[in-house]
PDB file of N, CA and C in Angstrom:
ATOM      1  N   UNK A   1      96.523 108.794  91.150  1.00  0.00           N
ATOM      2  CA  UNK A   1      97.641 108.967  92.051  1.00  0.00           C
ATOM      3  C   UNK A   1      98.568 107.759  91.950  1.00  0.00           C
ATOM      4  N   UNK A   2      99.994 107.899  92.285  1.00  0.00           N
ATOM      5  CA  UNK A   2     101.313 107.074  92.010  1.00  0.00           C
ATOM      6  C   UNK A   2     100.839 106.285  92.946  1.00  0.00           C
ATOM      7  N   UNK A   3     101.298 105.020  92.856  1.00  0.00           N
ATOM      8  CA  UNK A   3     101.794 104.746  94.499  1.00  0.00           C
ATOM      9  C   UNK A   3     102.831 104.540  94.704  1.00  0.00           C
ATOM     10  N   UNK A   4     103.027 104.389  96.118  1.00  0.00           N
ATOM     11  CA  UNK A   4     104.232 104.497  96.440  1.00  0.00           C
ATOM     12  C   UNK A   4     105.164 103.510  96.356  1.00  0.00           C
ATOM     13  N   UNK A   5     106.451 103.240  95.810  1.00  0.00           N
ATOM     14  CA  UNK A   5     107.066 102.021  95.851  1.00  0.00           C
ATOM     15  C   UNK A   5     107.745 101.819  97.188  1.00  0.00           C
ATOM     16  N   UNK A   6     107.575 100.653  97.392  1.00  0.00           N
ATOM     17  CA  UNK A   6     107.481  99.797  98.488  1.00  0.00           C
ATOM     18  C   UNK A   6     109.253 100.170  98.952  1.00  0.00           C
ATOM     19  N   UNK A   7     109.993 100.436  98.462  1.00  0.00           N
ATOM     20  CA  UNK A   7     111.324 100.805  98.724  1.00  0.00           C
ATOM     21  C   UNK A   7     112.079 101.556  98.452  1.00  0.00           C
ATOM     22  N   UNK A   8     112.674 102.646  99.521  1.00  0.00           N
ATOM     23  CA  UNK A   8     112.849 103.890  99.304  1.00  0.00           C
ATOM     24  C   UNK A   8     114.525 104.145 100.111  1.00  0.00           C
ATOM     25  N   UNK A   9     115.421 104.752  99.166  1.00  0.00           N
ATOM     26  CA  UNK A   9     116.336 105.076  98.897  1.00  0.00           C
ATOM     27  C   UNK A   9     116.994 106.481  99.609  1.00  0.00           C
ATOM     28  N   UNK A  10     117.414 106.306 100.530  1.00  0.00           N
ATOM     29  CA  UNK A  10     118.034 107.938 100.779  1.00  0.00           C
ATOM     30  C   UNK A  10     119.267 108.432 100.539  1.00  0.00           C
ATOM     31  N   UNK A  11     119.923 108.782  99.648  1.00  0.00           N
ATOM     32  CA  UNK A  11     121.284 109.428  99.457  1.00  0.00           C
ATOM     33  C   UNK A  11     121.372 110.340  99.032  1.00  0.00           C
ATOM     34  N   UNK A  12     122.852 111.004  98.843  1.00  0.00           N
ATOM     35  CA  UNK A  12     123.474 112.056  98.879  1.00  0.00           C
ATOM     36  C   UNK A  12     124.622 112.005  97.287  1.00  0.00           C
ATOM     37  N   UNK A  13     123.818 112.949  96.701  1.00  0.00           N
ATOM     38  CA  UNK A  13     124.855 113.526  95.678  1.00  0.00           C
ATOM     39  C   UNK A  13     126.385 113.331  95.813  1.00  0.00           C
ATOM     40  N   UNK A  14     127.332 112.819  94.855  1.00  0.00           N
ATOM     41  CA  UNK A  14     128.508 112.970  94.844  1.00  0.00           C
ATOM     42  C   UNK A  14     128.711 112.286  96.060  1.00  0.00           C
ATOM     43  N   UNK A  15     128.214 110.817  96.396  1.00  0.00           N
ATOM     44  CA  UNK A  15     128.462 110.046  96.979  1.00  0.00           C
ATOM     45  C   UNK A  15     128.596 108.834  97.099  1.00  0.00           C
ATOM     46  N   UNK A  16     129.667 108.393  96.460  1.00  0.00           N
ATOM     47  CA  UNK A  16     130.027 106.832  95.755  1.00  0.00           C
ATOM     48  C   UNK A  16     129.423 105.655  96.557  1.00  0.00           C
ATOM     49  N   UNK A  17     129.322 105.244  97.813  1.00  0.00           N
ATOM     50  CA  UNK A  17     128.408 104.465  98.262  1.00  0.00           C
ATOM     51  C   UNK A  17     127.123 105.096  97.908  1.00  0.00           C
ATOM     52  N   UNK A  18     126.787 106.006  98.080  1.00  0.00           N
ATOM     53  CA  UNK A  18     125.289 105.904  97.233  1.00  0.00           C
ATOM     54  C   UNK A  18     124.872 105.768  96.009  1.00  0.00           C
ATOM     55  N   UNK A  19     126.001 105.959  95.344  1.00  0.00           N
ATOM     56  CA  UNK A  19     125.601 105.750  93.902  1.00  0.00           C
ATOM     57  C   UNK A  19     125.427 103.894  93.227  1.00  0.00           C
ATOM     58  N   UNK A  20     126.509 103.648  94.287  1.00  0.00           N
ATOM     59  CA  UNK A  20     126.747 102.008  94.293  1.00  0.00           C
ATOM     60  C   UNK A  20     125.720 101.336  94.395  1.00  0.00           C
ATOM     61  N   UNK A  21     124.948 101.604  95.722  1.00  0.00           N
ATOM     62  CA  UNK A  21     123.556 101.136  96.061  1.00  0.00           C
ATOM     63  C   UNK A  21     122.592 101.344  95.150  1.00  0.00           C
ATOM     64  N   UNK A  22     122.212 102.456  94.561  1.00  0.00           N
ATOM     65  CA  UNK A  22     121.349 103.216  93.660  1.00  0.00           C
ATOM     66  C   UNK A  22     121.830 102.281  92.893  1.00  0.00           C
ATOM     67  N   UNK A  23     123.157 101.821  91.756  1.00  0.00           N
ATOM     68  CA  UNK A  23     123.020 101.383  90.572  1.00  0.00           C
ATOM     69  C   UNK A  23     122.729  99.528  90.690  1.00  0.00           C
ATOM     70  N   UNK A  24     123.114  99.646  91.877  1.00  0.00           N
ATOM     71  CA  UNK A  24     123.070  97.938  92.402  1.00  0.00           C
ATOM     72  C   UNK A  24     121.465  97.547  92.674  1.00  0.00           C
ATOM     73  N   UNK A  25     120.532  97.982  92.823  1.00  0.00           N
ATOM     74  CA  UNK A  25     118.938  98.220  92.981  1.00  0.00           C
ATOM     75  C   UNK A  25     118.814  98.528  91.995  1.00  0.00           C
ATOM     76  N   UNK A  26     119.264  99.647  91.155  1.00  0.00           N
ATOM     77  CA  UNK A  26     118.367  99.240  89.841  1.00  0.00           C
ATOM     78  C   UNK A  26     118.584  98.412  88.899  1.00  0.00           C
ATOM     79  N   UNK A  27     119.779  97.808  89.111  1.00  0.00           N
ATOM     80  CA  UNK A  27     120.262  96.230  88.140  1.00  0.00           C
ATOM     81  C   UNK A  27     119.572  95.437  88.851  1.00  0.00           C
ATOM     82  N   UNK A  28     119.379  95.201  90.129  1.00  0.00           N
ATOM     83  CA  UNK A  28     118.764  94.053  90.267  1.00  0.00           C
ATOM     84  C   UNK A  28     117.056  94.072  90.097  1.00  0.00           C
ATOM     85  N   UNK A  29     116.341  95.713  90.230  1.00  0.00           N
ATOM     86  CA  UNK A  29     115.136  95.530  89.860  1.00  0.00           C
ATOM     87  C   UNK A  29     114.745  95.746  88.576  1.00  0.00           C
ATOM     88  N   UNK A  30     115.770  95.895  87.630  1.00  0.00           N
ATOM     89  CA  UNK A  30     115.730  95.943  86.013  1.00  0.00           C
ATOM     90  C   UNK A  30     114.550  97.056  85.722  1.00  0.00           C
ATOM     91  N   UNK A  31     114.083  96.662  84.776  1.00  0.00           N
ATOM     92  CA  UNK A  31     112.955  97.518  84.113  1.00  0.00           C
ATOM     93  C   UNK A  31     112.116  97.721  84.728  1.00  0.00           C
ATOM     94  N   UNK A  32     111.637  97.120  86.099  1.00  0.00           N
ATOM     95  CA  UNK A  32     110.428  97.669  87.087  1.00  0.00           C
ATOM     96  C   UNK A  32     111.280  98.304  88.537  1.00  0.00           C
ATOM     97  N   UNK A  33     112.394  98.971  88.303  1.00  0.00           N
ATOM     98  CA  UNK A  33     112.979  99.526  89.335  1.00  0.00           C
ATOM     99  C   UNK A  33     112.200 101.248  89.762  1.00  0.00           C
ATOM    100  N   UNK A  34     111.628 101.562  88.722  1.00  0.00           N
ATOM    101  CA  UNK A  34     111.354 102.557  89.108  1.00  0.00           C
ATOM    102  C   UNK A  34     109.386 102.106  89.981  1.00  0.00           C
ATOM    103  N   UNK A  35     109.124 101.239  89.474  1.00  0.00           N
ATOM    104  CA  UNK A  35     108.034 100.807  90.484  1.00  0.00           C
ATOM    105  C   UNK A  35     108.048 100.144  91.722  1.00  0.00           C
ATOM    106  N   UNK A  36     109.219  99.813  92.037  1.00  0.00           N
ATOM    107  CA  UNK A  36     110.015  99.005  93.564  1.00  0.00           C
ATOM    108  C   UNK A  36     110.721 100.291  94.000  1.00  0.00           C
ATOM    109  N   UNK A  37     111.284 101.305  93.482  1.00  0.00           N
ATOM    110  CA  UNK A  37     112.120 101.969  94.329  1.00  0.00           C
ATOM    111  C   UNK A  37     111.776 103.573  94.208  1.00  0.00           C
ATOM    112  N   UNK A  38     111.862 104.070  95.332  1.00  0.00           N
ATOM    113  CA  UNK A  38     111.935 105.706  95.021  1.00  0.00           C
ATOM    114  C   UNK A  38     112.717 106.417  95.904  1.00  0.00           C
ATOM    115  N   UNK A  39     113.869 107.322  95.383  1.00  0.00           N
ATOM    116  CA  UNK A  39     114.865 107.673  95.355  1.00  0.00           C
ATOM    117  C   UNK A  39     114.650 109.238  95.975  1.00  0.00           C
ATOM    118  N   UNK A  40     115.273 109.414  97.113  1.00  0.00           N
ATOM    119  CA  UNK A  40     114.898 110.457  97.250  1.00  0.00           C
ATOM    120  C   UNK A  40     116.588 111.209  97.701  1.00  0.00           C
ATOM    121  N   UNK A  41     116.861 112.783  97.581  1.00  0.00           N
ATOM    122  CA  UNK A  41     117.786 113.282  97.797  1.00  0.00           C
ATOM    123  C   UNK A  41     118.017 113.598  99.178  1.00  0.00           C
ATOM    124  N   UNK A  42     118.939 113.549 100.271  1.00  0.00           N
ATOM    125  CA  UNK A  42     118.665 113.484 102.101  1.00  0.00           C
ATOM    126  C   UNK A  42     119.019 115.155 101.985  1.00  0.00           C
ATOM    127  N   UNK A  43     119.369 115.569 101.390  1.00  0.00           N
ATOM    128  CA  UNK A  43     119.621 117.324 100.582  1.00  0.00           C
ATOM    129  C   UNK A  43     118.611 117.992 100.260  1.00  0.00           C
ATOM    130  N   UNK A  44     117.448 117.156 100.046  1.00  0.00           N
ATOM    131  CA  UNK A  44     116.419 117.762  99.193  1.00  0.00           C
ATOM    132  C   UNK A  44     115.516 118.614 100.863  1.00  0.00           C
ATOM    133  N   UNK A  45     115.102 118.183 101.834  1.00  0.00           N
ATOM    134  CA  UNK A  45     114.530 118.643 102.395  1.00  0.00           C
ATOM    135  C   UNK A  45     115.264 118.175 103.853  1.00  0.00           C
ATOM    136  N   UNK A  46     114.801 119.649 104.579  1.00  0.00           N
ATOM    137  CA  UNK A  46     115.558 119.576 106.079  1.00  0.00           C
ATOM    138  C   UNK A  46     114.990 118.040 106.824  1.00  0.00           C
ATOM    139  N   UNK A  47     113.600 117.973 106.927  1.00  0.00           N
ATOM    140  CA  UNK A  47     113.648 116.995 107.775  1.00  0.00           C
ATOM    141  C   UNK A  47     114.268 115.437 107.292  1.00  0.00           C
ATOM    142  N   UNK A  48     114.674 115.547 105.932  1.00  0.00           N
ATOM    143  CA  UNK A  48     115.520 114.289 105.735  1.00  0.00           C
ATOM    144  C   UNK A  48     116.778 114.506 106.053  1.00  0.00           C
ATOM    145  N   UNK A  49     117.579 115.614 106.323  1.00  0.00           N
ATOM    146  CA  UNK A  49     118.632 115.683 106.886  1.00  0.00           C
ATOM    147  C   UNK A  49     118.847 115.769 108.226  1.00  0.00           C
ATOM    148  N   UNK A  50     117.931 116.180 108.835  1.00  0.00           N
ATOM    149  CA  UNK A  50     117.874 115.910 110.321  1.00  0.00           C
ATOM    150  C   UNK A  50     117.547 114.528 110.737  1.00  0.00           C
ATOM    151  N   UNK A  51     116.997 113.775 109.917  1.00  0.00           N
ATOM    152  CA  UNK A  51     116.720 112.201 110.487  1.00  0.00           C
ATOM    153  C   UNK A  51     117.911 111.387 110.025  1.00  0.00           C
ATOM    154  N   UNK A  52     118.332 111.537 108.600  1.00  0.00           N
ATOM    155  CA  UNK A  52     119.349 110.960 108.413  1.00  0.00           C
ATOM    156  C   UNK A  52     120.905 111.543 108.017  1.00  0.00           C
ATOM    157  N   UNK A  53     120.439 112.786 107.657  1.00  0.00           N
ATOM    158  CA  UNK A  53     122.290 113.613 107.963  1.00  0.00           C
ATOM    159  C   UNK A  53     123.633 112.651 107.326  1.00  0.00           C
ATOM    160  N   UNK A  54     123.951 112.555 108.220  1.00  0.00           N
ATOM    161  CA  UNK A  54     125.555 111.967 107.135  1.00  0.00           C
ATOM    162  C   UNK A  54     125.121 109.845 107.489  1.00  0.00           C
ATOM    163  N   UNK A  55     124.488 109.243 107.516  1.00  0.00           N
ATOM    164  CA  UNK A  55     123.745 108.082 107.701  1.00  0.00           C
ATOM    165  C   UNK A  55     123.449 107.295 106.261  1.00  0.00           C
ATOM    166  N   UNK A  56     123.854 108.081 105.630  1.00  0.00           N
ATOM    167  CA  UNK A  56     123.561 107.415 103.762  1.00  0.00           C
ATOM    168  C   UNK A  56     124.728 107.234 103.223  1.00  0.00           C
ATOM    169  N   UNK A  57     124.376 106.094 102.328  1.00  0.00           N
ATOM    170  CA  UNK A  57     122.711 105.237 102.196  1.00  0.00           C
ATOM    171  C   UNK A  57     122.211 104.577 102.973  1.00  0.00           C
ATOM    172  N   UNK A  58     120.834 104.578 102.759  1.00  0.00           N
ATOM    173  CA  UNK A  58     119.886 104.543 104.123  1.00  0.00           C
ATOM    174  C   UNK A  58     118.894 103.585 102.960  1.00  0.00           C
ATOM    175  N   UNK A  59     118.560 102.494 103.181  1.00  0.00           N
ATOM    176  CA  UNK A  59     117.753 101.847 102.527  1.00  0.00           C
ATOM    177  C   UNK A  59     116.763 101.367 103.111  1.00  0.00           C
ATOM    178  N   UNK A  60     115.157 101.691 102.778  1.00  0.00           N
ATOM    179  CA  UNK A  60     114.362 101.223 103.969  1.00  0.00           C
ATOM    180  C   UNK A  60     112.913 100.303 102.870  1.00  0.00           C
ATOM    181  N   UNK A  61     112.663  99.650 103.370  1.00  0.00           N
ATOM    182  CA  UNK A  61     111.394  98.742 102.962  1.00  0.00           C
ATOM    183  C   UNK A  61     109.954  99.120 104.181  1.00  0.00           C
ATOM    184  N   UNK A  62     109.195  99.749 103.777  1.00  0.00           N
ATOM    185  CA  UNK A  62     108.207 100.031 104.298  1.00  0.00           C
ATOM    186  C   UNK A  62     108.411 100.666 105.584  1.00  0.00           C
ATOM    187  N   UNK A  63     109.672 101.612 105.694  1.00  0.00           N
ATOM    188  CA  UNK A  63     109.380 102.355 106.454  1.00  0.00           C
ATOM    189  C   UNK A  63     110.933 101.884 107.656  1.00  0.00           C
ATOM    190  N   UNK A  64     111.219 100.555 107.319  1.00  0.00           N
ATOM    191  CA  UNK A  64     112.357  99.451 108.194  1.00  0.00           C
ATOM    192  C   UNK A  64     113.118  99.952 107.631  1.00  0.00           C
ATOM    193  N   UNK A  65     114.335 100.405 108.659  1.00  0.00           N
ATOM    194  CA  UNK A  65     115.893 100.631 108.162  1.00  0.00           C
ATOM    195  C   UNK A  65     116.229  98.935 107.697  1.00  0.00           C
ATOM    196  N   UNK A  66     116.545  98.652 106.485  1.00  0.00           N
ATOM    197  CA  UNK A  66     117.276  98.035 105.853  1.00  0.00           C
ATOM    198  C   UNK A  66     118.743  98.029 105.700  1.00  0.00           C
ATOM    199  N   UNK A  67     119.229  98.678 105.098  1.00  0.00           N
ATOM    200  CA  UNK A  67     120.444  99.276 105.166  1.00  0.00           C
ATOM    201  C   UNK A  67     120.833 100.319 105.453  1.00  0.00           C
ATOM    202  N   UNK A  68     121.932 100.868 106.032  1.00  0.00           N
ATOM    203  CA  UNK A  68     122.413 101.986 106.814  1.00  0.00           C
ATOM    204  C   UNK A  68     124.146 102.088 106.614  1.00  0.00           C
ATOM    205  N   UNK A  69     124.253 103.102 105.863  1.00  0.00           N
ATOM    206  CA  UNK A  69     125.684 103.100 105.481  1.00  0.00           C
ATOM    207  C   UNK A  69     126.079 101.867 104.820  1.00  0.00           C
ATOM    208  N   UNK A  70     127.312 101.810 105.261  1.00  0.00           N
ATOM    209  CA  UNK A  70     128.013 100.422 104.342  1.00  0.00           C
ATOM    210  C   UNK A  70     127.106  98.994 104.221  1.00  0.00           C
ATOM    211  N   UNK A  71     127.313  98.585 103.491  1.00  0.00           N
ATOM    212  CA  UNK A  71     126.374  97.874 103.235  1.00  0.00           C
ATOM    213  C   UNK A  71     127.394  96.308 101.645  1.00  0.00           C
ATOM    214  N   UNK A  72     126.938  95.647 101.770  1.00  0.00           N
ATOM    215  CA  UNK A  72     127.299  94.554 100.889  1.00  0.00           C
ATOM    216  C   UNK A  72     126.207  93.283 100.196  1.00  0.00           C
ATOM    217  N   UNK A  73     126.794  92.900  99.665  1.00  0.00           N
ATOM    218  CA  UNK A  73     125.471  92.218  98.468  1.00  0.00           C
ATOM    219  C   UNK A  73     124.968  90.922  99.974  1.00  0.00           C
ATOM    220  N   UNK A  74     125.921  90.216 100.647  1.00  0.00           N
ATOM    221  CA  UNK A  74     125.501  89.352 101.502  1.00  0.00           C
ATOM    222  C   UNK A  74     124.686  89.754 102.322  1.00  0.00           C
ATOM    223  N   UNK A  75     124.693  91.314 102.981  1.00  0.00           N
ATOM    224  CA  UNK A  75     123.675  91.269 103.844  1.00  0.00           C
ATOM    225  C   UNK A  75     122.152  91.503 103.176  1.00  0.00           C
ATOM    226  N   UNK A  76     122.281  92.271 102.202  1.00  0.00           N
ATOM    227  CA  UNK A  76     121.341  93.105 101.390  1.00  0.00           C
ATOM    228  C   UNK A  76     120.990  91.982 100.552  1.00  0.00           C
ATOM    229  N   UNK A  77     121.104  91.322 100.353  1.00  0.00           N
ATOM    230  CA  UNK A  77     120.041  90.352  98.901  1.00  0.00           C
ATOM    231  C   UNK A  77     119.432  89.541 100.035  1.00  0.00           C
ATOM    232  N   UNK A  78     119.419  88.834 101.123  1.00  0.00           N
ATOM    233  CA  UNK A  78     118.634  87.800 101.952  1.00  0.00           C
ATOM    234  C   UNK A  78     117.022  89.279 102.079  1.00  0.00           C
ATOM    235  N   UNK A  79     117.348  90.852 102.407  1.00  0.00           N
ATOM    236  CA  UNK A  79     116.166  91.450 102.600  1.00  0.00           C
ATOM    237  C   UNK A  79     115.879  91.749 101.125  1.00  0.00           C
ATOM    238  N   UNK A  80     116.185  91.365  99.847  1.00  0.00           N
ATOM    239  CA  UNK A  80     115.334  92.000  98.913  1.00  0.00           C
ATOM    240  C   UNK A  80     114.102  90.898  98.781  1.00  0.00           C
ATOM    241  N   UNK A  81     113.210  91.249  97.784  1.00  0.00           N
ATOM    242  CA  UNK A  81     112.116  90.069  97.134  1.00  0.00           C
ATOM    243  C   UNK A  81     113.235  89.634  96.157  1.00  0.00           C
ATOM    244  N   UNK A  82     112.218  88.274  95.570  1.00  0.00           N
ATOM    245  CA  UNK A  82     112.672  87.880  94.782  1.00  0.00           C
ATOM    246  C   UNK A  82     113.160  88.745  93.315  1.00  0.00           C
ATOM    247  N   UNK A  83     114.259  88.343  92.639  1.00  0.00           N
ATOM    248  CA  UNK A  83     114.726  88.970  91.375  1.00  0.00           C
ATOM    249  C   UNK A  83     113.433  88.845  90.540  1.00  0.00           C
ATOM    250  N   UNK A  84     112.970  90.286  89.774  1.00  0.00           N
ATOM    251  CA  UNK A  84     111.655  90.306  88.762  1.00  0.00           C
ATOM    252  C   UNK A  84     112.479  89.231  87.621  1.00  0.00           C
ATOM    253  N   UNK A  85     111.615  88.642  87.077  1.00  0.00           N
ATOM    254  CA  UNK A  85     111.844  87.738  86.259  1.00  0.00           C
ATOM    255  C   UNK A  85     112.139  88.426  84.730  1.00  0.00           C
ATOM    256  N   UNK A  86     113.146  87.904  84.076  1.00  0.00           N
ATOM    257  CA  UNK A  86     113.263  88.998  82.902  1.00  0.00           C
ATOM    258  C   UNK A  86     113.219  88.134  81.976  1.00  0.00           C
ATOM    259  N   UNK A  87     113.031  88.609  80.534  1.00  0.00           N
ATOM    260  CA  UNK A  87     112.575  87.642  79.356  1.00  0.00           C
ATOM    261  C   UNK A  87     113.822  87.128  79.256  1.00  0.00           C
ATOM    262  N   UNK A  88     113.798  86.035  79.082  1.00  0.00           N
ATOM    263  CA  UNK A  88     114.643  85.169  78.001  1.00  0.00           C
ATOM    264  C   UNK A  88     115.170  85.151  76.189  1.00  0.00           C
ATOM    265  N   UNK A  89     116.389  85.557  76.080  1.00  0.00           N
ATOM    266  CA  UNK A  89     116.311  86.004  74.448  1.00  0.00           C
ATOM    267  C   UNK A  89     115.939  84.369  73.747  1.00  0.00           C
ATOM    268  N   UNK A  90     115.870  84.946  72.572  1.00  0.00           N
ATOM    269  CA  UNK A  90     115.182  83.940  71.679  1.00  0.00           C
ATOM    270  C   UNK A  90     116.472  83.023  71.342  1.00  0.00           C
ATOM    271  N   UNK A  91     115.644  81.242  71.720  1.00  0.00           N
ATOM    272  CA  UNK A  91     117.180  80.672  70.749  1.00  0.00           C
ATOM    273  C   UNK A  91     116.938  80.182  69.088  1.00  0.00           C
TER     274      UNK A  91
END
């Protein structure tokens, strides 16, 4: 069984703040973004639209609203972990 990544994503199709967030999380979690984050559609099932409805992006860490709608790199990088460390090219 998967587990679950520790940070989970709620947005909405054809929705430029969500896509922003979505591409801004996975640049900053690089190649292990899909093991830090899981992405879910607030479209995909009623009770995610009844909890969060027009409220996305909705960014939550274990369950904690993190972010909620608008959102910017100042408030949002003090709650991420640290940046995964990425190789260094060769000199």
């Amino acid at each position: 069984m998967k587990p679950v990544p520790p940070w989970r994503l709620i947005r909405r199709r054809n929705c430029p703040p969500c896509e922003r967030l979505e591409q801004y999380l996975r640049g900053y979690f690089g190649e292990s973004a899909d093991a830090w984050l899981d992405v879910l559609d607030v479209d995909s099932a009623p009770h995610l639209v009844d909890q969060y409805g027009l409220r996305v992006p909705v960014l939550l860490k274990d369950n904690q609203v993190i972010v909620e709608g608008c959102w910017n790199r100042e408030t949002l990088d003090p709650a991420l972990p640290p940046p995964p460390l990425r190789p260094r090219g060769r000199s």
